[in-house]
Protein backbone atom coordinates (compact mmCIF):
# COMPACT_ATOMS: atom_id res chain seq x y z
CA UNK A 1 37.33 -4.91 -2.99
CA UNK A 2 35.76 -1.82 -1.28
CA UNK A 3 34.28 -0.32 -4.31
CA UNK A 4 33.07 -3.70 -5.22
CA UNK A 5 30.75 -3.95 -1.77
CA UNK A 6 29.73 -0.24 -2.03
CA UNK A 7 28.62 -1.08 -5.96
CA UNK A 8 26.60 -4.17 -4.15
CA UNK A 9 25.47 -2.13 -1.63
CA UNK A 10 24.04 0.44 -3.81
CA UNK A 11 22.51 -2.12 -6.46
CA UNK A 12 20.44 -3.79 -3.06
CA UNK A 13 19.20 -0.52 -1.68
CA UNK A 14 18.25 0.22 -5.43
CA UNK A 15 16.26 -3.53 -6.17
CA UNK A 16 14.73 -3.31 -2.79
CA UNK A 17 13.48 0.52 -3.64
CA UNK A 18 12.11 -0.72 -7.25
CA UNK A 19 10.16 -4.00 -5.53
CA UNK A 20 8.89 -1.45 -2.85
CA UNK A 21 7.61 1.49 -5.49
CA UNK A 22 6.50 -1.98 -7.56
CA UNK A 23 4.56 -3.14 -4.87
CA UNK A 24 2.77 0.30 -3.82
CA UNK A 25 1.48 0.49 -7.50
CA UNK A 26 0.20 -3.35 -7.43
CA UNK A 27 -1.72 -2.15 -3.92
CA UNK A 28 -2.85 1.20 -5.65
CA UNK A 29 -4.13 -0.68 -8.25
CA UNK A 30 -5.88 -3.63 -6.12
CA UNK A 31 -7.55 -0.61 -4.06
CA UNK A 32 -8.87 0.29 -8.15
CA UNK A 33 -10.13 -3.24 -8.45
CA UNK A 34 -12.25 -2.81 -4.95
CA UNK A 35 -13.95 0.25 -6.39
CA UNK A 36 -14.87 -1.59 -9.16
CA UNK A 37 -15.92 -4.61 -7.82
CA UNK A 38 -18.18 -2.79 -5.39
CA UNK A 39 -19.35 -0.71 -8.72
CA UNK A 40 -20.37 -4.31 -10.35
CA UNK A 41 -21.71 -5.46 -7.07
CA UNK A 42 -19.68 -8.16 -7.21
CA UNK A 43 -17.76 -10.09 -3.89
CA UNK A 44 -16.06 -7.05 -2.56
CA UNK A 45 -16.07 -7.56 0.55
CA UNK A 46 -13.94 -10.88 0.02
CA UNK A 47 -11.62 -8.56 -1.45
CA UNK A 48 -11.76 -6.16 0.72
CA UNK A 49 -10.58 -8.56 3.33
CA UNK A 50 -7.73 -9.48 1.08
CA UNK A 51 -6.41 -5.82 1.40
CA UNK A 52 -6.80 -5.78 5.03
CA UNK A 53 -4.70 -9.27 5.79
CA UNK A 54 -1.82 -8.40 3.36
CA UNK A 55 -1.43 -4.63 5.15
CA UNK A 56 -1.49 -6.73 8.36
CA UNK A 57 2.02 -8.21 6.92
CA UNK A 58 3.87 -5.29 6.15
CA UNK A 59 7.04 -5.35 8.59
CA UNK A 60 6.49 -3.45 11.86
CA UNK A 61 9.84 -1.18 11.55
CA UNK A 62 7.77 0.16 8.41
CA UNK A 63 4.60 1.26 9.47
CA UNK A 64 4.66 5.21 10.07
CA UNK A 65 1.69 7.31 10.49
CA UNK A 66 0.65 7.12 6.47
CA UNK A 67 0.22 2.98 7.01
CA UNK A 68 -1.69 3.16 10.23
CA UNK A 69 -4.33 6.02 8.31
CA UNK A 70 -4.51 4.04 5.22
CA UNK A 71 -5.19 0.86 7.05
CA UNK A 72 -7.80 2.11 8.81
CA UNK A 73 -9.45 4.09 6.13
CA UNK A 74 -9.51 0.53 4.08
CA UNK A 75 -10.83 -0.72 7.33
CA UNK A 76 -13.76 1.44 7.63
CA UNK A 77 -14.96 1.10 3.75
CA UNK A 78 -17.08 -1.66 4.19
CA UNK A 79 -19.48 0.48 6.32
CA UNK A 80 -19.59 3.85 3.90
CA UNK A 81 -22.23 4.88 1.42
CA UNK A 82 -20.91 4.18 -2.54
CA UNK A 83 -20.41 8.02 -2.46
CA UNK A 84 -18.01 7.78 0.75
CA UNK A 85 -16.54 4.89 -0.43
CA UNK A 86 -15.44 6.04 -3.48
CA UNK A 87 -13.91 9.23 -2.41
CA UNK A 88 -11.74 7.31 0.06
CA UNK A 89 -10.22 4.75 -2.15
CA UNK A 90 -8.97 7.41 -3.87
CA UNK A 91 -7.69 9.14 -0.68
CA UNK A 92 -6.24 5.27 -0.01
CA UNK A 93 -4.34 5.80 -3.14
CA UNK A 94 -2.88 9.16 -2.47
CA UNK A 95 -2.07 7.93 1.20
CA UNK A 96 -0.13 4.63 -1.06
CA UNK A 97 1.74 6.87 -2.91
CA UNK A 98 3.21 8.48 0.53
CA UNK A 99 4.07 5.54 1.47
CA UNK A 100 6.66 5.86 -0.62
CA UNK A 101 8.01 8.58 1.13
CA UNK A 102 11.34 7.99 3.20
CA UNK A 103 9.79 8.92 6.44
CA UNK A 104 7.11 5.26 6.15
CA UNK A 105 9.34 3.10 4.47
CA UNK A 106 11.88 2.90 7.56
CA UNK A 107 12.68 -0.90 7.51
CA UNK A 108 11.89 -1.23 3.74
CA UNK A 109 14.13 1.15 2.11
């Protein structure tokens, strides 16, 4: 009986690590679709605000010092040059990938 709640234990910690790492790639690539939509001057900014209210959901127990930076690097883009802005969605996506990291996933991992 205790192996079979350690085994269940394991498998939820496991799930709930692959949705995270799922999820950080999904925002990685979202912060992708940004730079391109600002390259095709299309409705950016919409999207833009898209990134900004779903980082406003991520559980408080999980934001470290990486989710505070990213979110307001991703806050500031709408007031950068193309040349700026480009260079720090791709600092976003390093700072995603960090996210990752044990120390800023507290409450999700």
């Amino acid at each position: 009986m205790i192996e079979q709640f350690e085994s269940s234990n394991y498998n939820d910690r496991l799930i709930k690590k692959e949705v995270h790492s799922g999820y950080l790639n999904k925002m990685k690539n979202r912060l992708f679709g940004l730079l391109c939509e600002k390259e095709k001057k299309g409705e950016w900014e919409k999207f833009l605000d898209t990134i900004l209210i779903e980082l406003l959901g991520f559980p408080d127990n999980s934001k470290g010092i990486n989710y505070y930076m990213l979110f307001y690097k991703i806050s500031s883009l709408r007031y950068l040059d193309y040349v700026y802005f480009r260079r720090t969605i791709f600092e976003c996506m390093n700072l995603v990938d960090s996210l990752d990291a044990q120390g800023d996933a507290n409450g999700i991992l």
